[in-house]
PDB file of N, CA and C in Angstrom:
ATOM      1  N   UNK A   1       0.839  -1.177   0.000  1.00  0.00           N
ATOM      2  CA  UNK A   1       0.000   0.000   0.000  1.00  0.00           C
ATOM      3  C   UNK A   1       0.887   1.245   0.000  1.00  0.00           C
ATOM      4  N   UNK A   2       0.679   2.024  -1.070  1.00  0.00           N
ATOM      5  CA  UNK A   2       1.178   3.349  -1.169  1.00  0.00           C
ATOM      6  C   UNK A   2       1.167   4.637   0.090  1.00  0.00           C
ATOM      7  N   UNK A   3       2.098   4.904   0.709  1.00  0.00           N
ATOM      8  CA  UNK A   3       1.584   5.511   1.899  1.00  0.00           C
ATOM      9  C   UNK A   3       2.619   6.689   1.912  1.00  0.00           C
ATOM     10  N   UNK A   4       2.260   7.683   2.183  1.00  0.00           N
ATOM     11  CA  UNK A   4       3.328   9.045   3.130  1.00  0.00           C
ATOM     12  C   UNK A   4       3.035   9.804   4.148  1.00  0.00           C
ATOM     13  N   UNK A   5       3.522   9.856   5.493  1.00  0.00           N
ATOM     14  CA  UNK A   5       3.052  10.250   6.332  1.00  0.00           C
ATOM     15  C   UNK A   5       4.077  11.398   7.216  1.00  0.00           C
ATOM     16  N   UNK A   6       3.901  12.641   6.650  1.00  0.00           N
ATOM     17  CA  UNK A   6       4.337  13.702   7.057  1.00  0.00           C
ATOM     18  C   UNK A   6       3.852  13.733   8.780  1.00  0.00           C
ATOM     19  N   UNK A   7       5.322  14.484   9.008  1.00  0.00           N
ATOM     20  CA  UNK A   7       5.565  15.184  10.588  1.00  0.00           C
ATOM     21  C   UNK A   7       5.885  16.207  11.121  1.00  0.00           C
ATOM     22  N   UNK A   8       5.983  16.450  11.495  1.00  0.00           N
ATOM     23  CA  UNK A   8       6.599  17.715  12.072  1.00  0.00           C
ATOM     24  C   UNK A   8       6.452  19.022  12.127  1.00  0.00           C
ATOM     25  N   UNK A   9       5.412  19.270  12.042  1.00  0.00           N
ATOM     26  CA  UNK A   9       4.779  20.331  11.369  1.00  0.00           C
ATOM     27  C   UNK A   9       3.836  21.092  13.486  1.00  0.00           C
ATOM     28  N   UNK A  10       3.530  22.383  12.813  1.00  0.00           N
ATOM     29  CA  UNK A  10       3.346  23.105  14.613  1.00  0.00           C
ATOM     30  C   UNK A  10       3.225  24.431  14.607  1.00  0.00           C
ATOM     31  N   UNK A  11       3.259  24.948  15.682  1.00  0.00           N
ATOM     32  CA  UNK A  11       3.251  26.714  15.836  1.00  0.00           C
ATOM     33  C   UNK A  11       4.759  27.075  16.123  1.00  0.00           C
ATOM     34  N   UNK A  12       5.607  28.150  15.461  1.00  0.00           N
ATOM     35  CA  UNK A  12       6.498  28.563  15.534  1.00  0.00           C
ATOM     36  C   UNK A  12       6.471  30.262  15.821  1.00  0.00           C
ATOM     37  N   UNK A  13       7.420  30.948  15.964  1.00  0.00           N
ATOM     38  CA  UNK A  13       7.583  32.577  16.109  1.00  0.00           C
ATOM     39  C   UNK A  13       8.071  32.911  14.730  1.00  0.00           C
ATOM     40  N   UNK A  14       7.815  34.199  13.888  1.00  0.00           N
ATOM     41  CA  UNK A  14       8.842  34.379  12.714  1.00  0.00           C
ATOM     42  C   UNK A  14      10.094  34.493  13.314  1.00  0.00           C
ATOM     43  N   UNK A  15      11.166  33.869  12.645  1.00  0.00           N
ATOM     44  CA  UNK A  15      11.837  33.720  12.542  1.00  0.00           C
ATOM     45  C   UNK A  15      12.813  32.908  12.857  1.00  0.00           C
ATOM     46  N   UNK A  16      11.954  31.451  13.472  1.00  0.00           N
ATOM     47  CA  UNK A  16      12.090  30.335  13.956  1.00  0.00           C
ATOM     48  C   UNK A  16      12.448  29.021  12.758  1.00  0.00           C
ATOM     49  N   UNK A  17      12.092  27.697  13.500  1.00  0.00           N
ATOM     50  CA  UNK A  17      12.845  26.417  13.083  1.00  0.00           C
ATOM     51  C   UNK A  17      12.147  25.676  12.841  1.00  0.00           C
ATOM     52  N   UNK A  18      11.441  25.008  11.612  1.00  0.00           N
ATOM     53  CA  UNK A  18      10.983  23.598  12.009  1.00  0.00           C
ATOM     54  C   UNK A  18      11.449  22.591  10.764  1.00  0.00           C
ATOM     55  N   UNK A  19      11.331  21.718  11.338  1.00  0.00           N
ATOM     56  CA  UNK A  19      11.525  20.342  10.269  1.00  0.00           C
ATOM     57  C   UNK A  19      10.991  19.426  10.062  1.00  0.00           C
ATOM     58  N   UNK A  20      10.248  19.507   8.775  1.00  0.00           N
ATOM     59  CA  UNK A  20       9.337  18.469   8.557  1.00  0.00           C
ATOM     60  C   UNK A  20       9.533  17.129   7.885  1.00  0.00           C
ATOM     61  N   UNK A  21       8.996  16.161   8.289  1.00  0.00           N
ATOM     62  CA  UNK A  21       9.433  14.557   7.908  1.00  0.00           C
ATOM     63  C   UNK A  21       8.208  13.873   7.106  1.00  0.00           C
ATOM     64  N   UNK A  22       8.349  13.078   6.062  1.00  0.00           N
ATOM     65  CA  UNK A  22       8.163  12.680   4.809  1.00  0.00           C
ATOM     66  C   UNK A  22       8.528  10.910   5.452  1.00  0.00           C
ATOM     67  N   UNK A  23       7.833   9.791   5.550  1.00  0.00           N
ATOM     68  CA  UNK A  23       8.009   8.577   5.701  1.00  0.00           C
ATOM     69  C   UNK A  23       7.229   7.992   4.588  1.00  0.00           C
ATOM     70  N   UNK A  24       8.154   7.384   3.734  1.00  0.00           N
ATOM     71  CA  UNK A  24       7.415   7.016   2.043  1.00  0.00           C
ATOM     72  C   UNK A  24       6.980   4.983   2.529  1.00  0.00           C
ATOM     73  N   UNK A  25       6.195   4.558   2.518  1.00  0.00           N
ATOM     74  CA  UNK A  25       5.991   3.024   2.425  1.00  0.00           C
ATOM     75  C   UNK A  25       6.758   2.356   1.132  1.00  0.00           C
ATOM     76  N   UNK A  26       7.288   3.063   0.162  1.00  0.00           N
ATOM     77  CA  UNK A  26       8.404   2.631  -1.098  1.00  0.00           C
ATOM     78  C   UNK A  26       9.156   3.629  -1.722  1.00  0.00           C
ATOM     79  N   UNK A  27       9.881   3.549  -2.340  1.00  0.00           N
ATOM     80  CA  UNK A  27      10.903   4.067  -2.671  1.00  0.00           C
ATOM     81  C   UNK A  27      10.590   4.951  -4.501  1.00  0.00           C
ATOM     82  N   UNK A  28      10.926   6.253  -4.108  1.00  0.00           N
ATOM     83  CA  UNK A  28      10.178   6.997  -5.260  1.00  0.00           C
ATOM     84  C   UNK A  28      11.587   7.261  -5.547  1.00  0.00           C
ATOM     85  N   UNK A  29      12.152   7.806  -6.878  1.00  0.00           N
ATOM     86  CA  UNK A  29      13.276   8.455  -6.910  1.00  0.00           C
ATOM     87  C   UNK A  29      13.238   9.988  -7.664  1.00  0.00           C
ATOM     88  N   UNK A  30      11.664  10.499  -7.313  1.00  0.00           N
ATOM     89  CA  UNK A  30      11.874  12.078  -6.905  1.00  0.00           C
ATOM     90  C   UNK A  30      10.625  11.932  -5.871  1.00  0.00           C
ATOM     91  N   UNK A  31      11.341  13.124  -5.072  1.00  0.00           N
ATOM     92  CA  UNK A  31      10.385  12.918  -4.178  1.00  0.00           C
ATOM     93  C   UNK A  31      10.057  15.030  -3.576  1.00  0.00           C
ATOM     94  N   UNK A  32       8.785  15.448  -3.550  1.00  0.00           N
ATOM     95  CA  UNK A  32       8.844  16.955  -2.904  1.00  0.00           C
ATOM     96  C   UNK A  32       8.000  17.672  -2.038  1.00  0.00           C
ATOM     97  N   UNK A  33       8.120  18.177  -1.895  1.00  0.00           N
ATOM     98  CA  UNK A  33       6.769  19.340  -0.604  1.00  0.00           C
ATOM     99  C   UNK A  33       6.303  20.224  -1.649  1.00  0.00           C
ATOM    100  N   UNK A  34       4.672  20.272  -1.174  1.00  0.00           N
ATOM    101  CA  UNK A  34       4.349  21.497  -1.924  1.00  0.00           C
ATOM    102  C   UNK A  34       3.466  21.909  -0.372  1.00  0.00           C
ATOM    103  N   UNK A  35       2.807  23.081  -0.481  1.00  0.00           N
ATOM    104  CA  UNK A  35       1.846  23.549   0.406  1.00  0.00           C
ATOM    105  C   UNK A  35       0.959  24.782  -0.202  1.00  0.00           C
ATOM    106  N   UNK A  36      -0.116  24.398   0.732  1.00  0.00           N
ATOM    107  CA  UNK A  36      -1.513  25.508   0.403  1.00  0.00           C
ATOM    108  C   UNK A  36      -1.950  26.010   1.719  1.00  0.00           C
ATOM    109  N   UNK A  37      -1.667  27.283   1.427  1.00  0.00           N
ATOM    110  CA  UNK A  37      -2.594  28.352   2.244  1.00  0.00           C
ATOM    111  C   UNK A  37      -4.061  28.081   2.310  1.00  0.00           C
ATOM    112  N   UNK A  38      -4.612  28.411   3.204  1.00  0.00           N
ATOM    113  CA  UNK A  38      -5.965  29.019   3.190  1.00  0.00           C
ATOM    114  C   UNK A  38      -6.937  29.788   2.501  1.00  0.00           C
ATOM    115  N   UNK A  39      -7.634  29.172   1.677  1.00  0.00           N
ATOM    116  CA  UNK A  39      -8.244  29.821   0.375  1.00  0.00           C
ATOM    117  C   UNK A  39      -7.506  30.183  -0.795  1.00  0.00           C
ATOM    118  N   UNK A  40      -6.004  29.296  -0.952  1.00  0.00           N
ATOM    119  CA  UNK A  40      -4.921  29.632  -1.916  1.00  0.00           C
ATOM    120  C   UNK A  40      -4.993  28.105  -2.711  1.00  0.00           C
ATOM    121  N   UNK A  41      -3.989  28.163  -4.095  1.00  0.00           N
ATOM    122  CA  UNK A  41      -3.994  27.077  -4.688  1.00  0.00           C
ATOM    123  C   UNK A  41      -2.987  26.315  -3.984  1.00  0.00           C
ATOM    124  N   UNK A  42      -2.356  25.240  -4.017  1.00  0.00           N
ATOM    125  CA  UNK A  42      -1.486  24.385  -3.941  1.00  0.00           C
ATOM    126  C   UNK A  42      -0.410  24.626  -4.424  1.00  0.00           C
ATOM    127  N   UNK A  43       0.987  25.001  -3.798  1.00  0.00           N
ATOM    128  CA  UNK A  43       1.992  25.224  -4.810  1.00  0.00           C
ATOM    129  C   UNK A  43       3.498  24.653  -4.501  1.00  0.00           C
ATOM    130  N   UNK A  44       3.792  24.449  -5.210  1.00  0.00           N
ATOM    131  CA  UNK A  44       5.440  23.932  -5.171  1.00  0.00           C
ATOM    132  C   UNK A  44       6.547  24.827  -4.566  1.00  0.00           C
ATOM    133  N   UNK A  45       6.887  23.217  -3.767  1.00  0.00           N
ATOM    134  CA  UNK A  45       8.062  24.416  -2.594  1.00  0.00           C
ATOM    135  C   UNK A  45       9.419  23.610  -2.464  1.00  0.00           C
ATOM    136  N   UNK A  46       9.733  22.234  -2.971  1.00  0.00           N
ATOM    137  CA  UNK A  46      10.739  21.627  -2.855  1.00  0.00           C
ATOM    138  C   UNK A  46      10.521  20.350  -3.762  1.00  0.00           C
ATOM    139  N   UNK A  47      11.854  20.136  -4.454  1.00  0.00           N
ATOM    140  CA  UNK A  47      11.998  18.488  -4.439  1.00  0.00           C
ATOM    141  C   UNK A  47      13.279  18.222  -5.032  1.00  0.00           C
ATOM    142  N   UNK A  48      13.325  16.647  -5.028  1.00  0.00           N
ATOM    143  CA  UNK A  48      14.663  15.976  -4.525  1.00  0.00           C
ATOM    144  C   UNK A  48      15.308  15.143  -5.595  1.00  0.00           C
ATOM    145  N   UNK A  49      16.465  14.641  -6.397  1.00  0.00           N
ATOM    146  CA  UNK A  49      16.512  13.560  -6.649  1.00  0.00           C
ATOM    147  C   UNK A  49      16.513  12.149  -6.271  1.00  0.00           C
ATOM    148  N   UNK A  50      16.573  11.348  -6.306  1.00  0.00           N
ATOM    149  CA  UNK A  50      17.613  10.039  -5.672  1.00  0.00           C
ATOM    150  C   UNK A  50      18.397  10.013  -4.809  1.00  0.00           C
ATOM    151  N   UNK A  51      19.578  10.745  -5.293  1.00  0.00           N
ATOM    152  CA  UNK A  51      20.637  10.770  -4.564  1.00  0.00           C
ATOM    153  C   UNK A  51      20.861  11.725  -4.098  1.00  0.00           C
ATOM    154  N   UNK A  52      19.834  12.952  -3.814  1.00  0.00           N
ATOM    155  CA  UNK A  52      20.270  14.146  -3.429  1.00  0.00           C
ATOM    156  C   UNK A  52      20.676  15.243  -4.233  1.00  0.00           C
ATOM    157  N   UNK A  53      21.264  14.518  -5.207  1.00  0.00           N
ATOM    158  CA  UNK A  53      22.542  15.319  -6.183  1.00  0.00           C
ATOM    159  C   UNK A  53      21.356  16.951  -7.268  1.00  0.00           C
ATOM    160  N   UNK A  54      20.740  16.300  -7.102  1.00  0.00           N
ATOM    161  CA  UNK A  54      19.384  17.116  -7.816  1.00  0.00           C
ATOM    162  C   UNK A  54      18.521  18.238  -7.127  1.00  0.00           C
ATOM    163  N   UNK A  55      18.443  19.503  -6.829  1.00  0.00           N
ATOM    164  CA  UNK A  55      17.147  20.082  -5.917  1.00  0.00           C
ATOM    165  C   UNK A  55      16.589  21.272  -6.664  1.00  0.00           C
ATOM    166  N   UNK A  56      15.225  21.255  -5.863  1.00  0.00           N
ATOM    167  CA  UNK A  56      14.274  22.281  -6.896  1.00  0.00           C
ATOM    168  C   UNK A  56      14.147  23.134  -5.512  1.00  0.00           C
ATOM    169  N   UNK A  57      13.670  24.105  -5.534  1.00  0.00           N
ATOM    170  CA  UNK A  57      13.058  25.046  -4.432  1.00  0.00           C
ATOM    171  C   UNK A  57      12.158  26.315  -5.738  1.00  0.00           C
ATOM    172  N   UNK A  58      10.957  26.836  -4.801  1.00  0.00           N
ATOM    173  CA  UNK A  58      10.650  27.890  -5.293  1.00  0.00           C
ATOM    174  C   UNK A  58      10.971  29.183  -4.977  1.00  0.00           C
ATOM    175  N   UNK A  59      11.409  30.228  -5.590  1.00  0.00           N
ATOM    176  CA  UNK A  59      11.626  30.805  -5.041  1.00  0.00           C
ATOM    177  C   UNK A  59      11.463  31.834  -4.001  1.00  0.00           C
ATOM    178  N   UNK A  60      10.222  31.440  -3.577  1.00  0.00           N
ATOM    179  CA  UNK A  60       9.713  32.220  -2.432  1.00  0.00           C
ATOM    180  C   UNK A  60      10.432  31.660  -0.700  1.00  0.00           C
ATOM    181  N   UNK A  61      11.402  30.371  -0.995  1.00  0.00           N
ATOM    182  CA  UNK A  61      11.969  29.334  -0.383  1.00  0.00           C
ATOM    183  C   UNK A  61      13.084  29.388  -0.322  1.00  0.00           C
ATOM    184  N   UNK A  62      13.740  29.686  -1.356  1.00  0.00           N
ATOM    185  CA  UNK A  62      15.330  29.689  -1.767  1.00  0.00           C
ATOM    186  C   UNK A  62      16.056  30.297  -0.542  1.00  0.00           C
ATOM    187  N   UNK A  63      17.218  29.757   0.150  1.00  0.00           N
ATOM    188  CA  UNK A  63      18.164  30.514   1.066  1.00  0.00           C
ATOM    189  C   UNK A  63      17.687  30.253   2.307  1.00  0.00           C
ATOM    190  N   UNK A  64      16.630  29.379   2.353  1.00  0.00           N
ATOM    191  CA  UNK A  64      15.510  29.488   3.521  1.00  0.00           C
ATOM    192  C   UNK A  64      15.133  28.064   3.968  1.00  0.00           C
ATOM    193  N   UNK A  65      15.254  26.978   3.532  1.00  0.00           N
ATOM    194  CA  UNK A  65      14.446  25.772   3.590  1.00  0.00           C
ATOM    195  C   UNK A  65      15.535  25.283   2.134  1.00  0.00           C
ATOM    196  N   UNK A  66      15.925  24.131   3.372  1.00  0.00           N
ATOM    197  CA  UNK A  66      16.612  22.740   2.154  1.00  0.00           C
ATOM    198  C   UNK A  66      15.880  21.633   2.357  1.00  0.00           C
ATOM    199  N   UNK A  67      15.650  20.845   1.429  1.00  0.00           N
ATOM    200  CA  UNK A  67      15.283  19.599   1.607  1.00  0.00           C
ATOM    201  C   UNK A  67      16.470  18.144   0.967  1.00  0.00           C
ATOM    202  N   UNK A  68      16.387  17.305   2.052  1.00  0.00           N
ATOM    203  CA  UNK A  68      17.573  16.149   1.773  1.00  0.00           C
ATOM    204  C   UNK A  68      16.391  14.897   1.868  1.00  0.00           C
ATOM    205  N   UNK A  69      16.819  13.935   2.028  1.00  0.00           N
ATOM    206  CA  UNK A  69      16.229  12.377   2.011  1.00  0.00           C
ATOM    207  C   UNK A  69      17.545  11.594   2.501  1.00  0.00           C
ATOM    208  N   UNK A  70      17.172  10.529   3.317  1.00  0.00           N
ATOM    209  CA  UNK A  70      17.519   9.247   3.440  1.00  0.00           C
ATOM    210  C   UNK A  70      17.126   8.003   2.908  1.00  0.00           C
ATOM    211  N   UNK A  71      17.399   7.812   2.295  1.00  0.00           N
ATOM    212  CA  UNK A  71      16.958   6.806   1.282  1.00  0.00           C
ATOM    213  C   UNK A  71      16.834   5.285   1.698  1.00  0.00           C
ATOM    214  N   UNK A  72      17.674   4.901   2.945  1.00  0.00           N
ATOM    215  CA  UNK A  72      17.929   4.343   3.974  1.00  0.00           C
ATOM    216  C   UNK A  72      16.330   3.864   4.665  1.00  0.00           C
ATOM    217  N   UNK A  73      15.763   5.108   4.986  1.00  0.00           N
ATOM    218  CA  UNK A  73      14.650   5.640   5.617  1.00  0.00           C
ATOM    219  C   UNK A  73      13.407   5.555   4.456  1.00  0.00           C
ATOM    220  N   UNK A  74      13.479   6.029   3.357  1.00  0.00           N
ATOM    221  CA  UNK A  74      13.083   5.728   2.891  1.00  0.00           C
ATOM    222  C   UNK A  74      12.379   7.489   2.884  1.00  0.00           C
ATOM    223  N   UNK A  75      12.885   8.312   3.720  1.00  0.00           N
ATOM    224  CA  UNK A  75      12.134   9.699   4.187  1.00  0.00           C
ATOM    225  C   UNK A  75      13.117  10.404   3.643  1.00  0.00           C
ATOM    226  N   UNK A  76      11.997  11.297   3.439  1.00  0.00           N
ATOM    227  CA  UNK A  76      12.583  13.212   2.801  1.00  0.00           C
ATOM    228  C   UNK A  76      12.167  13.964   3.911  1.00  0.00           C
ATOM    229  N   UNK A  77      13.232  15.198   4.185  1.00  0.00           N
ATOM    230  CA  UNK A  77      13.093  16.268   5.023  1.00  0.00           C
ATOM    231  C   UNK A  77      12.701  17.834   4.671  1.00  0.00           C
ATOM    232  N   UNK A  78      12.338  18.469   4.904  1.00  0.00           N
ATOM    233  CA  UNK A  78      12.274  19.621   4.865  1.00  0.00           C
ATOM    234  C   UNK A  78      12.356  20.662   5.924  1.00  0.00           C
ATOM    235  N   UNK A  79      13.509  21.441   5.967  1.00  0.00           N
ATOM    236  CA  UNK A  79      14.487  22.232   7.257  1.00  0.00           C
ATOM    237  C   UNK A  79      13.889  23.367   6.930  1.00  0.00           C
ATOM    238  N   UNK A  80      13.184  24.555   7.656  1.00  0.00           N
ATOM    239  CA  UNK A  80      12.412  25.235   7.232  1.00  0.00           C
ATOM    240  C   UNK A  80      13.453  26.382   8.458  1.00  0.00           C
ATOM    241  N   UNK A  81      13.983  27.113   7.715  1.00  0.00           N
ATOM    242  CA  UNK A  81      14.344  28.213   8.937  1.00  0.00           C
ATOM    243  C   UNK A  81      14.336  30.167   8.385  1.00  0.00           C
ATOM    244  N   UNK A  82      14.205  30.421   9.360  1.00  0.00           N
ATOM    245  CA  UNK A  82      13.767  31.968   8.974  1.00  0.00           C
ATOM    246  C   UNK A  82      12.444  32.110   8.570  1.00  0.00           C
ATOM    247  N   UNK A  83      11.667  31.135   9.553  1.00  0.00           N
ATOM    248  CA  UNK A  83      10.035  31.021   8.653  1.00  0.00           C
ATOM    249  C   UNK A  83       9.301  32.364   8.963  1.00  0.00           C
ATOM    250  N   UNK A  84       8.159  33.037   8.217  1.00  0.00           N
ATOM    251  CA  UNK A  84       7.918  34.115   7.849  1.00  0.00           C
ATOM    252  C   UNK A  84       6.419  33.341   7.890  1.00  0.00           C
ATOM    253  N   UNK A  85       5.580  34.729   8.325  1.00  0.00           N
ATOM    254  CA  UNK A  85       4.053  34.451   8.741  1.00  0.00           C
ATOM    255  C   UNK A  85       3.313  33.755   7.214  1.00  0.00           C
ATOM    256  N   UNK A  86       3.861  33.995   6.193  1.00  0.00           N
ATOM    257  CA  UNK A  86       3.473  34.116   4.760  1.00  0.00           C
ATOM    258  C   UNK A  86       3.693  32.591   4.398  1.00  0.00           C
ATOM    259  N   UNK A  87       4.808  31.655   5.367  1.00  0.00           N
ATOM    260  CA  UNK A  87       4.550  29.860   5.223  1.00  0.00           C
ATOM    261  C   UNK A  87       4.008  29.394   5.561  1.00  0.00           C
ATOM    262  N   UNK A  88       2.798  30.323   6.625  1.00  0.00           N
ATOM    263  CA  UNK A  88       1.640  29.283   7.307  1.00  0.00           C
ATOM    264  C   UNK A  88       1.286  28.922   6.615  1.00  0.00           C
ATOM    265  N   UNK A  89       1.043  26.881   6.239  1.00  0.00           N
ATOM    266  CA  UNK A  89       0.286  26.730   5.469  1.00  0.00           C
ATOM    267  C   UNK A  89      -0.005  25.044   5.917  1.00  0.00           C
ATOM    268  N   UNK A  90      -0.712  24.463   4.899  1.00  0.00           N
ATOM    269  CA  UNK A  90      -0.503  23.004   5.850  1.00  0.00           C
ATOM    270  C   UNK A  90       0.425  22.114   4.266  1.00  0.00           C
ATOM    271  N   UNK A  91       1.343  21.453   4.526  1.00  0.00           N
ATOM    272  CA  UNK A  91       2.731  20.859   3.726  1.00  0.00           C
ATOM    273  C   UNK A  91       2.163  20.050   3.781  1.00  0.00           C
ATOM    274  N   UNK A  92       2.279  19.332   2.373  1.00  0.00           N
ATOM    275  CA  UNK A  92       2.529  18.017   1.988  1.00  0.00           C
ATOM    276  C   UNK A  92       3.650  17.216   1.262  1.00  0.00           C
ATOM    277  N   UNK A  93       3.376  16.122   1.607  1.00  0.00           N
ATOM    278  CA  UNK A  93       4.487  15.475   0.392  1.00  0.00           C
ATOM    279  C   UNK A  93       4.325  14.756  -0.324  1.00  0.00           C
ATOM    280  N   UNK A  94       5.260  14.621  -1.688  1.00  0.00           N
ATOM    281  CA  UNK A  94       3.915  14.088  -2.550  1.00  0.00           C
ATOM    282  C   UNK A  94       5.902  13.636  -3.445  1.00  0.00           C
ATOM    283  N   UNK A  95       5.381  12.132  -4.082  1.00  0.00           N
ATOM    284  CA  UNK A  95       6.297  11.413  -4.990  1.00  0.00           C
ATOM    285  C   UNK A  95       5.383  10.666  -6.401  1.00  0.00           C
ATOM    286  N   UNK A  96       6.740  10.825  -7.137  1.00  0.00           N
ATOM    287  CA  UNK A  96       6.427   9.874  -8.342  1.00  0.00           C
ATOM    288  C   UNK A  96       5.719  10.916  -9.105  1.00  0.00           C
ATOM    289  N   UNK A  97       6.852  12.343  -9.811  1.00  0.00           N
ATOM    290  CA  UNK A  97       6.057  12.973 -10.417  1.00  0.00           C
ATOM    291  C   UNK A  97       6.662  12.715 -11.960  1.00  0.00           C
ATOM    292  N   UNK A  98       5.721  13.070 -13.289  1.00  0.00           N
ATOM    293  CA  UNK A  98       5.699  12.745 -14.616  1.00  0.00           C
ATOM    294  C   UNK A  98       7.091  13.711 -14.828  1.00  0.00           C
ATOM    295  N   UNK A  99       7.684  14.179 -14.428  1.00  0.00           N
ATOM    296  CA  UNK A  99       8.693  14.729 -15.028  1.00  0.00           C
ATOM    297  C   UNK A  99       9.850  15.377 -13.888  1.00  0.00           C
ATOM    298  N   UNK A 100      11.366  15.365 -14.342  1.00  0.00           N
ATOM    299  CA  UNK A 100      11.996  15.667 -12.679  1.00  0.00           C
ATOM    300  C   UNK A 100      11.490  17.143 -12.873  1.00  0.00           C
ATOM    301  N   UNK A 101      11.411  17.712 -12.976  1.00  0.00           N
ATOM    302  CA  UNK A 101      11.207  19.614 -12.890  1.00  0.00           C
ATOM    303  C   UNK A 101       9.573  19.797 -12.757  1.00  0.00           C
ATOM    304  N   UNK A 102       8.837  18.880 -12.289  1.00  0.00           N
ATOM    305  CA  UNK A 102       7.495  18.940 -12.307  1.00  0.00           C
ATOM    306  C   UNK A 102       7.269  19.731 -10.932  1.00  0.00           C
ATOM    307  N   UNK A 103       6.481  20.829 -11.132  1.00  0.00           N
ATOM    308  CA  UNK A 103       6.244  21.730  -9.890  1.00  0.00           C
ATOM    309  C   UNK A 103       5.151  21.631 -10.051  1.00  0.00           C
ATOM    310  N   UNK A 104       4.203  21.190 -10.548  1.00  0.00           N
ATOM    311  CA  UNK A 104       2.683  21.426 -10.833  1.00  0.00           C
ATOM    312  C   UNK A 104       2.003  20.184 -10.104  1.00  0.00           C
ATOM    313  N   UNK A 105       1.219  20.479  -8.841  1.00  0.00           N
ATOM    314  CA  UNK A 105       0.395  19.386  -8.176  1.00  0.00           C
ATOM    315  C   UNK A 105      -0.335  17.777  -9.228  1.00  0.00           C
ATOM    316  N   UNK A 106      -0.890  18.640 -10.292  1.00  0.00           N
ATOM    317  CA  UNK A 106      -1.159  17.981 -10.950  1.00  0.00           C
ATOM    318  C   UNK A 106      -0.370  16.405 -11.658  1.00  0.00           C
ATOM    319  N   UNK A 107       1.322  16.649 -11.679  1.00  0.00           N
ATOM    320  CA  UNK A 107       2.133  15.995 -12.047  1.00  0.00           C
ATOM    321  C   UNK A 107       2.823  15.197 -11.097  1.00  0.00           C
ATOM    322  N   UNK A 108       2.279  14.719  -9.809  1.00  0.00           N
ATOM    323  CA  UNK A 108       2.766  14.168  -8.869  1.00  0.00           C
ATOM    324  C   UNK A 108       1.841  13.140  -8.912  1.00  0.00           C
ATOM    325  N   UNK A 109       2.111  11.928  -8.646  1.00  0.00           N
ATOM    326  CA  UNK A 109       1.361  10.607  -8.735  1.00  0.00           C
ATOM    327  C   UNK A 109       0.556  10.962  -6.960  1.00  0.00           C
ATOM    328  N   UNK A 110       1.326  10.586  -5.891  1.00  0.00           N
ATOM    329  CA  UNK A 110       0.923  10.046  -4.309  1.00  0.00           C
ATOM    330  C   UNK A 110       1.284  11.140  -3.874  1.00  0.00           C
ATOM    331  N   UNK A 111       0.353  11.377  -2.592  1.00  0.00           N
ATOM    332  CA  UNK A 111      -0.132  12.153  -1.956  1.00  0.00           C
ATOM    333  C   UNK A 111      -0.069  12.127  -0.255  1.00  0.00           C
ATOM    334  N   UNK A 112       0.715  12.757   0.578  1.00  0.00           N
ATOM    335  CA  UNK A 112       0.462  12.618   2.186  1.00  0.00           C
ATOM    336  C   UNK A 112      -0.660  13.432   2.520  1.00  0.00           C
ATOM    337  N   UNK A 113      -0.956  12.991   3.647  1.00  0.00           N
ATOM    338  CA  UNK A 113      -2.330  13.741   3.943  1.00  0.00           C
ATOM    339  C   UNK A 113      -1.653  15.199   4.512  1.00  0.00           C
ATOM    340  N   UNK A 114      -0.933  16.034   4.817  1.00  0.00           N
ATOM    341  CA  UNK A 114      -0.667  17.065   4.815  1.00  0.00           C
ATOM    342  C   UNK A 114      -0.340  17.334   6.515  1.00  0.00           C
ATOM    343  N   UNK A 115       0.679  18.522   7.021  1.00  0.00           N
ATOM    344  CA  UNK A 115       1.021  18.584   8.000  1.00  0.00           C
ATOM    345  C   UNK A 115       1.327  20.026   8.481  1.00  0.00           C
ATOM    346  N   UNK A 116       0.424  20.836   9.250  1.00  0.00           N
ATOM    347  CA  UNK A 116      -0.158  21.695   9.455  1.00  0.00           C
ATOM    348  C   UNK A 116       1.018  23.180   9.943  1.00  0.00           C
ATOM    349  N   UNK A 117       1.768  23.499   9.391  1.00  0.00           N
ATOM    350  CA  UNK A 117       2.601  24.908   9.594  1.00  0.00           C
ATOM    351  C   UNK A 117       2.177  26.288   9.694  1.00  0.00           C
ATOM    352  N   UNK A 118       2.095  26.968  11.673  1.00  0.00           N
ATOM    353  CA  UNK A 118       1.815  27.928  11.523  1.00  0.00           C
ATOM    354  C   UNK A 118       2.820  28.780  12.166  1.00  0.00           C
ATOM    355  N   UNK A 119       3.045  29.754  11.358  1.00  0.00           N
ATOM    356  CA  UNK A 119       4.162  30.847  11.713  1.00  0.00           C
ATOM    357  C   UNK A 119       3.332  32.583  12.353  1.00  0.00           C
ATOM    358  N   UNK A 120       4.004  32.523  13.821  1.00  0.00           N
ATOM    359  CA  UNK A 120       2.747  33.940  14.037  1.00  0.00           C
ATOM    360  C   UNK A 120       4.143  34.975  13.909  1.00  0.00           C
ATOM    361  N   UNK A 121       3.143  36.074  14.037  1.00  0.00           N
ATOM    362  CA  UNK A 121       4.013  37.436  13.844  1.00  0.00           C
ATOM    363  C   UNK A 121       4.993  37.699  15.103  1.00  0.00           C
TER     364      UNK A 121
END
């Protein structure tokens, strides 16, 4: 059974720390976070190759939030620091998309049920 079950997710201060965890039930070899605001679309915020060697960020993210994987684990991370009231959102993670540069929700096969990030002022 296809499964991802994001963690780590909470209330932070701007300009705080969190890190969110990605536990895949199989082995994707791209794997990324996207997140949606509140009454916003869904949008692309990270993803990974295989080996790491590969990364996407958007740039509303860049300088701010890396994402790595253990492959070991079978989990992807996402290190979220200098978070800003504007990332409250609830993260997901999502593998097995139609193309490596695929930022579009639409192009991601599997789906975590999502993990709730709020950043106050």
């Amino acid at each position: 059974q296809v499964q991802l079950v994001e963690s780590g997710g909470g209330l932070v201060q701007a300009g705080g720390s969190l890190r969110l965890s990605c536990a895949a039930s199989f082995s994707s070899r791209f794997m990324g976070w996207f997140r949606q605001a509140a009454g916003k679309e869904r949008e692309f915020v990270a993803s990974i190759s295989w080996n790491g060697g590969s990364t996407y960020y958007a740039d509303s993210v860049k300088g701010r939030f890396t994402i790595s994987r253990d492959n070991a684990k079978n989990t992807v991370y996402l290190q979220m620091n200098n978070l800003k009231p504007e990332d409250t959102a609830a993260y997901y993670c999502a593998a097995d998309p139609s193309i490596i540069t695929a930022q579009g929700p639409s192009q991601w096969r599997y789906w975590g049920q999502g993990t709730q990030v709020t950043v106050s002022s």
